[in-house]
N, C-alpha and C. Protein backbone atom coordinates (compact mmCIF):
# COMPACT_ATOMS: atom_id res chain seq x y z
N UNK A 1 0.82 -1.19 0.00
CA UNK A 1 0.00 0.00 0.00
C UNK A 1 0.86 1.26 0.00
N UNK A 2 1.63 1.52 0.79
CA UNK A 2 2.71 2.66 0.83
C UNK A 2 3.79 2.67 -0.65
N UNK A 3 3.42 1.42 -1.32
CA UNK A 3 4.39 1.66 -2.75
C UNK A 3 3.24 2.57 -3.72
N UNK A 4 1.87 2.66 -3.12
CA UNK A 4 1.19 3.34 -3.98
C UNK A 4 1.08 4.57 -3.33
N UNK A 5 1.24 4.86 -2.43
CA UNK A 5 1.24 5.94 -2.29
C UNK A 5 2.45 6.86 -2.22
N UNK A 6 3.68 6.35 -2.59
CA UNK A 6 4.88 6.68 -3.15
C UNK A 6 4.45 7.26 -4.69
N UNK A 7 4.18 6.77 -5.37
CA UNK A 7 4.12 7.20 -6.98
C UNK A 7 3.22 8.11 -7.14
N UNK A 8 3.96 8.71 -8.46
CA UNK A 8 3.61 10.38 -8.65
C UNK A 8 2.82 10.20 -10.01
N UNK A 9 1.98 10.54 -10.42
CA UNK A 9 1.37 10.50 -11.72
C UNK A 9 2.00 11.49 -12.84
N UNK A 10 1.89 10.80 -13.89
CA UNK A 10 2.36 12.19 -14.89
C UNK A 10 1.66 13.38 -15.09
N UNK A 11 0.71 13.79 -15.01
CA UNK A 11 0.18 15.00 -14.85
C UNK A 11 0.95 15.76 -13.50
N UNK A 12 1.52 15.54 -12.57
CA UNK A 12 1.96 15.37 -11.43
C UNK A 12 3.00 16.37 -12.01
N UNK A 13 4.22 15.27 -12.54
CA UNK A 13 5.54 15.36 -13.14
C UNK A 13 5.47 16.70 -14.27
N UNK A 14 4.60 16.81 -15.06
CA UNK A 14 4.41 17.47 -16.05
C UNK A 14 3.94 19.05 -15.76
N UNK A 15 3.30 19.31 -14.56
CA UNK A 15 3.33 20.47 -13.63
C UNK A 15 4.33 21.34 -13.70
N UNK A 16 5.43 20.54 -12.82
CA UNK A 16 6.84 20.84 -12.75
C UNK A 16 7.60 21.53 -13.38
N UNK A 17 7.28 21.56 -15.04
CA UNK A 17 7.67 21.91 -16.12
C UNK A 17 7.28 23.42 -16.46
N UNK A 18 8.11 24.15 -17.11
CA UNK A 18 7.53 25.16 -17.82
C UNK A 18 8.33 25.58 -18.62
N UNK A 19 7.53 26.55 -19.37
CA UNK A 19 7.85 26.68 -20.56
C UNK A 19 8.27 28.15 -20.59
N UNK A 20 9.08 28.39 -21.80
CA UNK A 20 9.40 29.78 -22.13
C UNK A 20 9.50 29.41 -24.17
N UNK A 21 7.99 29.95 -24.37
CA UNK A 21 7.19 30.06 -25.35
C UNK A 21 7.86 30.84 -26.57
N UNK A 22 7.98 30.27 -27.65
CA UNK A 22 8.46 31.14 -28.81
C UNK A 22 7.12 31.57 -29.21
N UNK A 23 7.67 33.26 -30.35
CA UNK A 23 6.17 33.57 -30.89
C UNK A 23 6.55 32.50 -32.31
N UNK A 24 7.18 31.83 -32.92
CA UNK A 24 7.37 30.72 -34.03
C UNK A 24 6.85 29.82 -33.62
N UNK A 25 6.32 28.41 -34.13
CA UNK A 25 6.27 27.50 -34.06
C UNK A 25 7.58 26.60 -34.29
N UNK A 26 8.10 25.73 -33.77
CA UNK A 26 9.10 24.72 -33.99
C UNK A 26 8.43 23.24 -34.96
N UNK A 27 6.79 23.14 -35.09
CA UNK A 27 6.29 22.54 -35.42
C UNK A 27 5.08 22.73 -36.49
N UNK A 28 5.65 21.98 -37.94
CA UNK A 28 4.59 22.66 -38.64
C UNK A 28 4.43 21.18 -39.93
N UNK A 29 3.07 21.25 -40.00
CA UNK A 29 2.39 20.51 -41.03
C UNK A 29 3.13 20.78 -42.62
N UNK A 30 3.23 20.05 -43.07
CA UNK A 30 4.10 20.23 -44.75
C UNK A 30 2.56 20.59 -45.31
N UNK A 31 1.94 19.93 -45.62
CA UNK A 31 0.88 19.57 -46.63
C UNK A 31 -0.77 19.47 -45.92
N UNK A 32 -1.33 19.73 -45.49
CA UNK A 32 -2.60 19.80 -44.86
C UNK A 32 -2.99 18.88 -45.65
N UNK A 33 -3.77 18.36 -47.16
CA UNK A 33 -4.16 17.94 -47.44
C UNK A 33 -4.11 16.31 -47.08
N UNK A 34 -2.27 16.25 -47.21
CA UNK A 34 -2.11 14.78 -46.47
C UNK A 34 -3.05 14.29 -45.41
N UNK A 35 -3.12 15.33 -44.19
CA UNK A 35 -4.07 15.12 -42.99
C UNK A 35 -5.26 14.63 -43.53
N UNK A 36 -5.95 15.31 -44.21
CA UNK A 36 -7.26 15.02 -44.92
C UNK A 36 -7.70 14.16 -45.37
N UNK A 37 -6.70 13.27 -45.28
CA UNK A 37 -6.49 12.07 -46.39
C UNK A 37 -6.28 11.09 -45.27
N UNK A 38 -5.57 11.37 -44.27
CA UNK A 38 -5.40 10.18 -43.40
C UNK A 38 -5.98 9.59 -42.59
N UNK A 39 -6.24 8.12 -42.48
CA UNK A 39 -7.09 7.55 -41.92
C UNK A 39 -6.66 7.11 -40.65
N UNK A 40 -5.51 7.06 -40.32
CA UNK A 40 -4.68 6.94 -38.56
C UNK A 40 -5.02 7.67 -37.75
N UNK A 41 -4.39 9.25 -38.44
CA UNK A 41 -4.19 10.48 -37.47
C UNK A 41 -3.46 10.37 -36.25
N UNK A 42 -2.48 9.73 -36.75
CA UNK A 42 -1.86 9.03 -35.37
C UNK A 42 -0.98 10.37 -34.10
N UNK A 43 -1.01 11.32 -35.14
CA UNK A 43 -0.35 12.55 -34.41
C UNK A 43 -1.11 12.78 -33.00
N UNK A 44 -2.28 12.66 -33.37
CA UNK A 44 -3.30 13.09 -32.36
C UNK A 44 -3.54 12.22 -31.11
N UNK A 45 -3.28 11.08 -31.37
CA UNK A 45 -3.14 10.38 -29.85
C UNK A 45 -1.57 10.14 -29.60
N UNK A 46 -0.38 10.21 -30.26
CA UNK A 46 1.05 9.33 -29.95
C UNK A 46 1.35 10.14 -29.13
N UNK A 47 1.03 11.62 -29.38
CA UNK A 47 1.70 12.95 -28.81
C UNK A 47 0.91 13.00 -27.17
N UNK A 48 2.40 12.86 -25.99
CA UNK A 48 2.26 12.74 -24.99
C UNK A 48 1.36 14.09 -24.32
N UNK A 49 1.52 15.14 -25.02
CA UNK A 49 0.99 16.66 -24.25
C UNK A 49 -0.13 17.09 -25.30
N UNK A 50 -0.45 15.96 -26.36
CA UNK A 50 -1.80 16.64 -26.84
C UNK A 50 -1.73 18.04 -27.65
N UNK A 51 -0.79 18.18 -28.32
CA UNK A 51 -0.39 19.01 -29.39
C UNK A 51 -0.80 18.98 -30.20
N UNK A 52 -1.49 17.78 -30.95
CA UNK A 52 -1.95 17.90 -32.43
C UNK A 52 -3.39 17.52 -31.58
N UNK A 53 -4.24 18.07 -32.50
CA UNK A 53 -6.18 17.57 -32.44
C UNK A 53 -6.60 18.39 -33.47
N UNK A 54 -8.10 17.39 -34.09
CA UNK A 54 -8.93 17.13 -35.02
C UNK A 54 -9.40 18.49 -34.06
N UNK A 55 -9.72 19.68 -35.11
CA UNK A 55 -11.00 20.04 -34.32
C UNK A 55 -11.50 20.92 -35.88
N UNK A 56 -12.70 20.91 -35.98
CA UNK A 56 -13.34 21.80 -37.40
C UNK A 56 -13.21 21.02 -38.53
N UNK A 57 -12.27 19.94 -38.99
CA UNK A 57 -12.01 19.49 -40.13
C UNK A 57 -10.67 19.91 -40.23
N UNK A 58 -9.94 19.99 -39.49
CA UNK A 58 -8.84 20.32 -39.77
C UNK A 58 -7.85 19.75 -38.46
N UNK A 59 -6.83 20.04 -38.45
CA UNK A 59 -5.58 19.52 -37.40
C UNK A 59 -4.84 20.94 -37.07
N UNK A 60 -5.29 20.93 -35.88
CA UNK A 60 -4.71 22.00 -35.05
C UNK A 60 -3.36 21.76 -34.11
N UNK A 61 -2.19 22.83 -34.02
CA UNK A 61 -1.03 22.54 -34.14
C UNK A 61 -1.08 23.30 -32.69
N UNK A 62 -0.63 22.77 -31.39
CA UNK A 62 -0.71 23.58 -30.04
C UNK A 62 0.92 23.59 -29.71
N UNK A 63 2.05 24.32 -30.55
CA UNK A 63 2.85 23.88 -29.74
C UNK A 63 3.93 24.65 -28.58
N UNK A 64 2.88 24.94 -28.01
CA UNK A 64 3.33 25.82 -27.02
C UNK A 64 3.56 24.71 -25.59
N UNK A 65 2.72 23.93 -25.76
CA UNK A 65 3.17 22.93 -24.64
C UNK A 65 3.53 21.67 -25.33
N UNK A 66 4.91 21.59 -26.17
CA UNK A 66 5.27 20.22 -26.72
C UNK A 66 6.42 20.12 -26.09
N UNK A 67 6.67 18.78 -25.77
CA UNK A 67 7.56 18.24 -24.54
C UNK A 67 8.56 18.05 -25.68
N UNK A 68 8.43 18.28 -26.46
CA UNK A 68 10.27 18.22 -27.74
C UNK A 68 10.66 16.51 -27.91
N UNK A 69 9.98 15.53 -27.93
CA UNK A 69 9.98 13.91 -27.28
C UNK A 69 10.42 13.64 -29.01
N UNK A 70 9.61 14.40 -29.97
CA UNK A 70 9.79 13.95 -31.23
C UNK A 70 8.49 12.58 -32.08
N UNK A 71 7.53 12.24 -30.99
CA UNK A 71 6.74 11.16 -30.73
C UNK A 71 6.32 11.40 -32.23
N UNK A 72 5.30 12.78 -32.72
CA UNK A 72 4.93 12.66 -33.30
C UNK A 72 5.42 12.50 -34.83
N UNK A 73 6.57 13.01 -34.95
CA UNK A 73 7.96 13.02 -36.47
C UNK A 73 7.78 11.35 -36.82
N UNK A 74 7.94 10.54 -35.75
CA UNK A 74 8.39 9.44 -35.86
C UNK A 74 7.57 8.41 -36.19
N UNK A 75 6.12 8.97 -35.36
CA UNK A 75 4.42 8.32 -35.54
C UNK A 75 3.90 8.77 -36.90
N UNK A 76 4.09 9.77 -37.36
CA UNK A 76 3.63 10.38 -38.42
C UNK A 76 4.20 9.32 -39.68
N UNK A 77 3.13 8.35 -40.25
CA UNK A 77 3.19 7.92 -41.62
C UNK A 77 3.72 8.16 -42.51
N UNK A 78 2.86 9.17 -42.54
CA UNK A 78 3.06 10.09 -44.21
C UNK A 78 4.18 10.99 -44.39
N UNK A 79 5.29 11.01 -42.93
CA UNK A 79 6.01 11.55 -43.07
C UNK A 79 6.10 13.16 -43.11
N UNK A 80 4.40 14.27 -42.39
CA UNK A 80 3.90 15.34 -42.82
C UNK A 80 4.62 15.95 -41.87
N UNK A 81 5.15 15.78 -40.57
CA UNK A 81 5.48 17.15 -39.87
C UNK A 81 6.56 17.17 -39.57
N UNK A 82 6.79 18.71 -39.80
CA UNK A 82 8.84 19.20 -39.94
C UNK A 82 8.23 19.56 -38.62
N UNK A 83 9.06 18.68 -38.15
CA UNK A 83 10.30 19.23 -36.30
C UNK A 83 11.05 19.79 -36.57
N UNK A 84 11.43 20.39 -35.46
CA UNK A 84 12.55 20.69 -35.22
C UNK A 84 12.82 21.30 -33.46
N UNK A 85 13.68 21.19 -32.89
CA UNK A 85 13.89 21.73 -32.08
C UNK A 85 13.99 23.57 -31.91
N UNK A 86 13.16 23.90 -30.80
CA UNK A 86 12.86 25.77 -30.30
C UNK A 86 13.66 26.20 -30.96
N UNK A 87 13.60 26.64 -31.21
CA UNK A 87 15.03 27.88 -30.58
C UNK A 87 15.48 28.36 -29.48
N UNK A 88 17.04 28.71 -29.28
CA UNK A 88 17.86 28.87 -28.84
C UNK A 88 17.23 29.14 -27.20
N UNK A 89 17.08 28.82 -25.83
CA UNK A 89 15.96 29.93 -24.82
C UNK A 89 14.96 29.52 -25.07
N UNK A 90 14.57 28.82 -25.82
CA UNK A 90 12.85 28.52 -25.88
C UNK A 90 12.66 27.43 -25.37
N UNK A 91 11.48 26.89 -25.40
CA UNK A 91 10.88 25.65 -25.50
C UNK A 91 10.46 25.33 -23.91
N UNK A 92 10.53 23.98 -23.63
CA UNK A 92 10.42 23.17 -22.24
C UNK A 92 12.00 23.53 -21.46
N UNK A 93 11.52 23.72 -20.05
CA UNK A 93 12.23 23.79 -18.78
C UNK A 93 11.75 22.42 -18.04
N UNK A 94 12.39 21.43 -18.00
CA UNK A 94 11.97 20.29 -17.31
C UNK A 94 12.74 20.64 -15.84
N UNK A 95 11.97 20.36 -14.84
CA UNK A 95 12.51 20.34 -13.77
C UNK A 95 12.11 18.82 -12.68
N UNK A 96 13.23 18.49 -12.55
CA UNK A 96 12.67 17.30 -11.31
C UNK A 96 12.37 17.10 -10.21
N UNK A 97 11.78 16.35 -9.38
CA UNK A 97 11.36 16.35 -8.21
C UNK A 97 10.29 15.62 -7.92
């Protein structure tokens, strides 16, 4: 019982964190249409912080809270979204504890 109440949940862990926000995106769709076309959409669930979502008919790009993991470059099929890492000062501040 005390091993469960030892463990921290990731929403927990993910608190911890903050960010120092570019006005750029580091993350951007090549081709929209591809999306349109795809029947996975795998961006939308692989991505740990919920950065990509269906909303209107379209795929909305949040990446002001992307943990930089790369989940979605790698999940992505069709090969549609250029990563890249912030810039320089930007991005996620992970802190532990």
């Amino acid at each position: 019982m005390d091993d469960i109440k030892n463990k921290v949940n990731i929403d927990d862990k993910l608190f911890l964190n903050s960010y120092n926000v570019d006005t750029a995106s580091h993350l951007a769709i090549k081709d929209t249409a591809v999306c349109l076309d795809c029947n996975e959409k795998i961006c939308t669930f692989i991505c740990p912080a919920h950065v990509y979502e269906w909303k209107d008919g379209h795929l909305t790009v949040d990446y002001e809270g992307c943990l930089e993991c790369g989940a979605c470059r790698i999940g992505c099929s069709h090969d549609n979204i250029d990563w890249t890492y912030p810039r320089g000062g930007f991005g996620i501040q992970f802190r532990l504890g």
